[in-house]
Protein backbone atom coordinates (compact mmCIF):
# COMPACT_ATOMS: atom_id res chain seq x y z
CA UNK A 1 0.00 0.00 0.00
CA UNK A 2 1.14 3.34 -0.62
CA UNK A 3 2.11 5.77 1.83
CA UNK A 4 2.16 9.39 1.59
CA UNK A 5 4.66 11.43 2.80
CA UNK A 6 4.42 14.46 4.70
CA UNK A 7 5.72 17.62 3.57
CA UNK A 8 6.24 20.97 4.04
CA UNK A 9 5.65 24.04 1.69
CA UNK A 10 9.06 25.49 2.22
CA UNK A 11 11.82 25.12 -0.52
CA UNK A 12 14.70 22.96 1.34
CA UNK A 13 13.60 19.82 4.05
CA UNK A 14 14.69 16.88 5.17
CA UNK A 15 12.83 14.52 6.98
CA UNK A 16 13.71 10.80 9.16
CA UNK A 17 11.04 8.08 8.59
CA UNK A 18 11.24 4.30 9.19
CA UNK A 19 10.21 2.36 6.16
CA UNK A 20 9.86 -0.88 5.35
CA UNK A 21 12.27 -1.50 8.01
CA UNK A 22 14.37 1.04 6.75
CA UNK A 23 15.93 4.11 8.49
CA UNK A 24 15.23 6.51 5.98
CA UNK A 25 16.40 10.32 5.65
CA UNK A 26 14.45 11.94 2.87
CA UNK A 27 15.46 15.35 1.71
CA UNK A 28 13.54 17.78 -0.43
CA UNK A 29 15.51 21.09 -1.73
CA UNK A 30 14.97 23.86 -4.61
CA UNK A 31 18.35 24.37 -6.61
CA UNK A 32 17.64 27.44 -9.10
CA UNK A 33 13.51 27.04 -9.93
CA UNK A 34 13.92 23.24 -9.86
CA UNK A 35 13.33 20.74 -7.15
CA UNK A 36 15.45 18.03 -6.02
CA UNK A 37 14.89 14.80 -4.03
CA UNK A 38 17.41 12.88 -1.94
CA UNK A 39 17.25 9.78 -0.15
CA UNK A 40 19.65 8.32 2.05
CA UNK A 41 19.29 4.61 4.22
CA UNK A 42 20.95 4.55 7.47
CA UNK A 43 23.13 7.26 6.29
CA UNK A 44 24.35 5.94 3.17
CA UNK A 45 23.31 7.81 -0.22
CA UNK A 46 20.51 5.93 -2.45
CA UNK A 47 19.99 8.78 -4.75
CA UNK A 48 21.11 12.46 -4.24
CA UNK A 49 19.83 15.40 -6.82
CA UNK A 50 17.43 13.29 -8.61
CA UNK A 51 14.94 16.10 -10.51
CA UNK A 52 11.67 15.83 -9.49
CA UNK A 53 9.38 15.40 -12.06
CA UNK A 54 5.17 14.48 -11.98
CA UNK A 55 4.51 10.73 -12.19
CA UNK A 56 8.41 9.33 -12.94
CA UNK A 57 9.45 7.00 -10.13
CA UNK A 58 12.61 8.45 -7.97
CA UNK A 59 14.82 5.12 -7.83
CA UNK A 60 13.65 3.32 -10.76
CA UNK A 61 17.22 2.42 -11.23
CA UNK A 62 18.62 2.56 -8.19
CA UNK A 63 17.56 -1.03 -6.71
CA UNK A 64 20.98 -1.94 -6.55
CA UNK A 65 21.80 -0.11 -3.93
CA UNK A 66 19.53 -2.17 -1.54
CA UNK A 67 16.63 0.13 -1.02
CA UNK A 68 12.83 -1.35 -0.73
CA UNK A 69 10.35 0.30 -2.70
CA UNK A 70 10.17 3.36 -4.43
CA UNK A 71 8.97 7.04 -4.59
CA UNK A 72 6.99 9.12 -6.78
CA UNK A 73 5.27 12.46 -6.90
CA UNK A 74 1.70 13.62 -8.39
CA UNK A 75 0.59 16.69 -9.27
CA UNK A 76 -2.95 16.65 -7.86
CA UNK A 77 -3.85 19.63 -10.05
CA UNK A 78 -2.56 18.74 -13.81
CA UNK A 79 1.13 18.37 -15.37
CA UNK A 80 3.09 21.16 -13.86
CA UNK A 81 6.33 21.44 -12.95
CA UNK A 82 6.74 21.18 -9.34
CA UNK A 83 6.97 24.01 -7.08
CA UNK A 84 8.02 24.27 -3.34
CA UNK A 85 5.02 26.68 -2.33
CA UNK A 86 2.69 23.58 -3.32
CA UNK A 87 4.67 20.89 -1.60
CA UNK A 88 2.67 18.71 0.54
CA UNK A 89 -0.85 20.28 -1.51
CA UNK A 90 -0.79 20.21 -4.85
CA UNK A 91 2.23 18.12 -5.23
CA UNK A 92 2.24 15.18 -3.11
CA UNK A 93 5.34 12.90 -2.33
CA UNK A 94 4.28 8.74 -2.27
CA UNK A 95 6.18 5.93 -1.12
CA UNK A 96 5.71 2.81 -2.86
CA UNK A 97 6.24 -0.62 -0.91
CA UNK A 98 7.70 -3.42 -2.85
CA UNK A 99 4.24 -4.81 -3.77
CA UNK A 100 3.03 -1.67 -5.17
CA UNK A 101 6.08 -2.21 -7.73
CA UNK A 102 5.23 -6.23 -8.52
């Protein structure tokens, strides 16, 4: 089941969440007029500066590196780009378990 994640309308966060198991640190930031997700388990990188972009899955090829599941965000609103004032709103951050991928 998927599992939203709560965020902020501010343009740089990071927040500490347990998933799957997993001590996760997520972080959110705006670089320029562009938003930027990173993820790192139990302090190790998984993905840093990955643009975030409506619909297109965050670690689709980052598996490898051992994380469970996956994250996406959705514009509730349309096909925009992605904008820190709406974070949280209008564009919403998901986590995807492992049998949301199968």
């Amino acid at each position: 089941m998927a599992l939203q994640v709560p965020l902020s309308a501010v343009p740089s966060q990071t927040l500490a969440v347990t998933l799957a198991g997993q001590l996760s640190e997520i972080g959110v930031r705006l670089l320029g007029q562009k938003l930027y997700f990173d993820l790192r388990k139990s302090n190790a990188p998984v993905v840093t500066t990955r643009l975030i972009q409506n619909k297109q899955r965050l670690l689709l090829d980052a598996g490898y590196r051992g994380f469970v599941g996956d994250f996406v965000f959705i514009d509730l609103q349309g096909d925009a780009p992605s904008q820190f004032a709406g974070l949280g709103t209008r564009w919403v951050l998901w986590y995807l378990e492992a049998a949301d991928l199968a």
